[in-house]
PDB file of N, CA and C in Angstrom:
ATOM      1  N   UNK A   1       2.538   5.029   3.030  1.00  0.00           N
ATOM      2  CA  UNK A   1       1.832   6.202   2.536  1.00  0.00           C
ATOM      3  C   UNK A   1       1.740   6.054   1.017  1.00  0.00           C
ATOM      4  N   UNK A   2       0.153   6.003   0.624  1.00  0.00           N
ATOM      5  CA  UNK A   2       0.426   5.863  -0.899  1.00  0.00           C
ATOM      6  C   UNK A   2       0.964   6.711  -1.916  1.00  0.00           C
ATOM      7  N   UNK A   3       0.928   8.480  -1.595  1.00  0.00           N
ATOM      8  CA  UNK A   3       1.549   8.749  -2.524  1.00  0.00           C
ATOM      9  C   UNK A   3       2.932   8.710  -2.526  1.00  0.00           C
ATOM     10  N   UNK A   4       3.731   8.543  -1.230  1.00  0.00           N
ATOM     11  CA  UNK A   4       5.077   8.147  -1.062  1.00  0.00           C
ATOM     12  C   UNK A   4       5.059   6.841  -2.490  1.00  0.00           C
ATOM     13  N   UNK A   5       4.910   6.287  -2.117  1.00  0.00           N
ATOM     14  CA  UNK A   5       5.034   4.890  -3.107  1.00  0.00           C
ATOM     15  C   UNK A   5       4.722   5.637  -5.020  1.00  0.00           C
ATOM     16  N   UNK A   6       3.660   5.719  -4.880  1.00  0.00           N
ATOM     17  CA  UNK A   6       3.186   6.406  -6.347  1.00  0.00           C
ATOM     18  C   UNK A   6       4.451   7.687  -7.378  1.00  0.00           C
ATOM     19  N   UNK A   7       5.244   8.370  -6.318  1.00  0.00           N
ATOM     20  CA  UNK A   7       5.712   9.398  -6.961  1.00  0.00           C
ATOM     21  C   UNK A   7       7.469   8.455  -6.506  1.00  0.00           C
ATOM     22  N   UNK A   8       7.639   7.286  -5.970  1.00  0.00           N
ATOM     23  CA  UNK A   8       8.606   6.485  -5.086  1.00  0.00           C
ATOM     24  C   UNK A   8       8.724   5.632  -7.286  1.00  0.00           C
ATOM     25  N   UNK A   9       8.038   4.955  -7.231  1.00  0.00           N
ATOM     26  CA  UNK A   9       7.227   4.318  -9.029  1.00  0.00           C
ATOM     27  C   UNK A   9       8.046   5.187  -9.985  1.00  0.00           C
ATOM     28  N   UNK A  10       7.397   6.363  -9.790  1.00  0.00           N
ATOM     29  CA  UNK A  10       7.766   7.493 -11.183  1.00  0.00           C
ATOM     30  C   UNK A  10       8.588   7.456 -11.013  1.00  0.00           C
ATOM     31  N   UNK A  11       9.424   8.113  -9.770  1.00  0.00           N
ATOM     32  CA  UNK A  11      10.989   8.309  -9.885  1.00  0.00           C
ATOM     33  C   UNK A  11      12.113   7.620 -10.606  1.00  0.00           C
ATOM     34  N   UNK A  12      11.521   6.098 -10.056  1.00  0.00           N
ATOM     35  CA  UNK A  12      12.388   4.495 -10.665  1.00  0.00           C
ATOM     36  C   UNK A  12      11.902   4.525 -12.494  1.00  0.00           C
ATOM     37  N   UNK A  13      11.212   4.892 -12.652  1.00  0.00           N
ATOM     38  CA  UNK A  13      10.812   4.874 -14.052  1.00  0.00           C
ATOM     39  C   UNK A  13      12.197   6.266 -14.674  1.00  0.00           C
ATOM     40  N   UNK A  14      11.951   7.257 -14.028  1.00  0.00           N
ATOM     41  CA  UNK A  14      12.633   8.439 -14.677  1.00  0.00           C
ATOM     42  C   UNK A  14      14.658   8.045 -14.797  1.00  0.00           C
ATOM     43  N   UNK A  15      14.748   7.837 -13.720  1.00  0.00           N
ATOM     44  CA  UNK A  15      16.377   7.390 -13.405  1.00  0.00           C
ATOM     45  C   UNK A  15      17.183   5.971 -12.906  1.00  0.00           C
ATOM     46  N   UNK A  16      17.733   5.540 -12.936  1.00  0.00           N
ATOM     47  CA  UNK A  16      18.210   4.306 -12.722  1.00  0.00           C
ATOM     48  C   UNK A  16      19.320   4.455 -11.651  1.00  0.00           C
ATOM     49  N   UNK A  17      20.454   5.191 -11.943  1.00  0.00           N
ATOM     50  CA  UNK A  17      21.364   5.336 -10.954  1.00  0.00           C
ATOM     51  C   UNK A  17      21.515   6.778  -9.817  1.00  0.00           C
ATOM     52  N   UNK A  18      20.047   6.660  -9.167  1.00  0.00           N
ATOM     53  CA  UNK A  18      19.705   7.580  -8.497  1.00  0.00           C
ATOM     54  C   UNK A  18      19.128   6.915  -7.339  1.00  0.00           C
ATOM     55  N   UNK A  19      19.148   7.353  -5.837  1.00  0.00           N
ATOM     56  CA  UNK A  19      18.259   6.372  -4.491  1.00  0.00           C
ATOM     57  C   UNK A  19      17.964   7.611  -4.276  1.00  0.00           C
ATOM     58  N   UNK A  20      16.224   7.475  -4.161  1.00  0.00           N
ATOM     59  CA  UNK A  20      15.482   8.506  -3.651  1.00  0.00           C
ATOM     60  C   UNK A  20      15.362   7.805  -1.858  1.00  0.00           C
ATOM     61  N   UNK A  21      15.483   8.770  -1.105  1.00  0.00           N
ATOM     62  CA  UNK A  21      15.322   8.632   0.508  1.00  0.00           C
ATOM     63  C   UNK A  21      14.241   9.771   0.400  1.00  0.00           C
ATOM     64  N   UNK A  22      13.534   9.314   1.894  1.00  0.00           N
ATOM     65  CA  UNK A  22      12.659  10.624   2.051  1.00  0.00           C
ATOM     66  C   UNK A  22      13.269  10.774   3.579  1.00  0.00           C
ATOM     67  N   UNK A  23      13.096  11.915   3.897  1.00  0.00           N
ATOM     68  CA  UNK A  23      13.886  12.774   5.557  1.00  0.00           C
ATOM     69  C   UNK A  23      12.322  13.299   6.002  1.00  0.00           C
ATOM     70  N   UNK A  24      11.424  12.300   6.484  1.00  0.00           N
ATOM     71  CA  UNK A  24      10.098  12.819   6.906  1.00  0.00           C
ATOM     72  C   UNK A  24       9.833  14.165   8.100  1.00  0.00           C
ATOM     73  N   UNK A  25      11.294  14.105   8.931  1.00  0.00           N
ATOM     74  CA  UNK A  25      11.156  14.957   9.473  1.00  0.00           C
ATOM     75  C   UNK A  25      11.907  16.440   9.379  1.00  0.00           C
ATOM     76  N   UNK A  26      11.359  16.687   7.636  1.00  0.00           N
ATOM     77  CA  UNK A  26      12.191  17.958   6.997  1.00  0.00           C
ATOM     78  C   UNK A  26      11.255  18.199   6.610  1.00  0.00           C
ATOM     79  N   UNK A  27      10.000  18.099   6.141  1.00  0.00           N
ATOM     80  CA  UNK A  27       8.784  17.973   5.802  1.00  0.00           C
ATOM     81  C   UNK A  27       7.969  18.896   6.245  1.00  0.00           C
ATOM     82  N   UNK A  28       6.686  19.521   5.908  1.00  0.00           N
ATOM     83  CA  UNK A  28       6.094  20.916   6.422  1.00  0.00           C
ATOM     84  C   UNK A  28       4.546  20.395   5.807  1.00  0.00           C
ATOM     85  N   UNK A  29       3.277  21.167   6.354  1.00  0.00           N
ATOM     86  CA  UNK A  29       2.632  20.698   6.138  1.00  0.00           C
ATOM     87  C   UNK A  29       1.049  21.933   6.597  1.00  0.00           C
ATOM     88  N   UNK A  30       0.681  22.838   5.379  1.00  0.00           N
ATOM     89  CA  UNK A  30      -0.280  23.525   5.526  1.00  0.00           C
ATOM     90  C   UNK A  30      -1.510  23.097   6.013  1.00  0.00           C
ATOM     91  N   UNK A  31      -2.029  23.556   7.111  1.00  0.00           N
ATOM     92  CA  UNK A  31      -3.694  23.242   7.584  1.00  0.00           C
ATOM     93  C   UNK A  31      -4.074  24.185   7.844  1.00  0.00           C
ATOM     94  N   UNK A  32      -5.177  24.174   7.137  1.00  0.00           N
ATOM     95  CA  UNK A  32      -6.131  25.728   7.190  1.00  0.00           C
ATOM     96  C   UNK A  32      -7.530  25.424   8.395  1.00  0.00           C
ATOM     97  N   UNK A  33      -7.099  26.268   9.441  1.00  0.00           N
ATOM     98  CA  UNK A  33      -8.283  25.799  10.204  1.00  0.00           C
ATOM     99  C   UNK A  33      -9.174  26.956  10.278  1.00  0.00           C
ATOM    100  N   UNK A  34     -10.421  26.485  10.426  1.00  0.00           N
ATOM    101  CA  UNK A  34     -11.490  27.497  10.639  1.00  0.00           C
ATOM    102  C   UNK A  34     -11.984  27.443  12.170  1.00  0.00           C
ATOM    103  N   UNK A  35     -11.154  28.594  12.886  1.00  0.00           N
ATOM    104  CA  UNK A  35     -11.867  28.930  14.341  1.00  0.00           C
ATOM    105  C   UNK A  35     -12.443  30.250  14.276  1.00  0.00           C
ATOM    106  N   UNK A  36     -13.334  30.340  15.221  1.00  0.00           N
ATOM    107  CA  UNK A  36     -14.272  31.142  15.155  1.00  0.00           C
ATOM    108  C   UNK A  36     -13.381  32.666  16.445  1.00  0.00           C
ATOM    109  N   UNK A  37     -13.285  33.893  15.353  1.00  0.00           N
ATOM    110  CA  UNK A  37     -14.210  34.041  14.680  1.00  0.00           C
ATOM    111  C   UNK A  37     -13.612  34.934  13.091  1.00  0.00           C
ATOM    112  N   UNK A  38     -12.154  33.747  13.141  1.00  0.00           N
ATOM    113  CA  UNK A  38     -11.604  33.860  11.950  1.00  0.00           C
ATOM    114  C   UNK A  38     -10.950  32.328  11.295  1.00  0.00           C
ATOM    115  N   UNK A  39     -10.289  32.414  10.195  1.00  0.00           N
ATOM    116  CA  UNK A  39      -9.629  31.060   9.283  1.00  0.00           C
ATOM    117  C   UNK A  39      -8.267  31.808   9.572  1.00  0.00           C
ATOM    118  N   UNK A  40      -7.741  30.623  10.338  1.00  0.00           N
ATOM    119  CA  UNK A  40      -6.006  30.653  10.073  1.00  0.00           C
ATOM    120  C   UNK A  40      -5.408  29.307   9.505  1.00  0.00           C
ATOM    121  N   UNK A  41      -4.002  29.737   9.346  1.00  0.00           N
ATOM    122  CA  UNK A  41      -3.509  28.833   8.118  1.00  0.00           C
ATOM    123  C   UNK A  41      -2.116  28.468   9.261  1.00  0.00           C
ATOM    124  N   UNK A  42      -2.157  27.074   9.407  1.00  0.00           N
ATOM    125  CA  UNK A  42      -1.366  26.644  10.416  1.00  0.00           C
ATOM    126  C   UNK A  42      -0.224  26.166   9.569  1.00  0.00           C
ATOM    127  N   UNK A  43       0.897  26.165  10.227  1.00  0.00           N
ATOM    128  CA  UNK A  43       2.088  25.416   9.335  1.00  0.00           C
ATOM    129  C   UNK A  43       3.059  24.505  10.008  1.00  0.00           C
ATOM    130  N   UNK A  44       2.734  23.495  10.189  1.00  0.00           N
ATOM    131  CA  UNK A  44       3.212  22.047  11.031  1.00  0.00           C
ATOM    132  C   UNK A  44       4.069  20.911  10.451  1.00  0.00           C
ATOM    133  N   UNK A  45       5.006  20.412  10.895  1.00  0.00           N
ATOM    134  CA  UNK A  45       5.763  19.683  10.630  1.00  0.00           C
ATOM    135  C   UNK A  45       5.216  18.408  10.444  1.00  0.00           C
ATOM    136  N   UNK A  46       5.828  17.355   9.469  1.00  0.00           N
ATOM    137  CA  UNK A  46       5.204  16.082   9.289  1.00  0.00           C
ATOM    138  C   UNK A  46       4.801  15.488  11.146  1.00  0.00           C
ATOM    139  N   UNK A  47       5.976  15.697  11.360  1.00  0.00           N
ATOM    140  CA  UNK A  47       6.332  14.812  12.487  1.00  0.00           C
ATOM    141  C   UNK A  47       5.014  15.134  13.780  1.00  0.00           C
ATOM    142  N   UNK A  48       4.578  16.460  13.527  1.00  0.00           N
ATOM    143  CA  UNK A  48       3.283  16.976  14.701  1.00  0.00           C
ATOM    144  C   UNK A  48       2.503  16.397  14.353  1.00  0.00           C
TER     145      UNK A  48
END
């Protein structure tokens, strides 16, 4: 995932004696869907 990697970069730039892990399935994830004959705002886990 590229921004995994991109903000994975910065981190190593900011600290040295720090290990960033990511826990993908702690993760949340807004989708706004448009069904008719309203917009709801769904809230789903990486992992769905």
């Amino acid at each position: 995932i590229k921004c995994v990697e991109v903000f994975k970069e910065f981190y190593q730039t900011k600290t040295k004696h720090r290990k960033l892990t990511w826990v993908y399935s702690l993760g949340t994830c807004n989708i706004n869907g448009k069904f008719e004959p309203k917009t709801m705002e769904l809230i789903v886990t990486t992992y769905q």
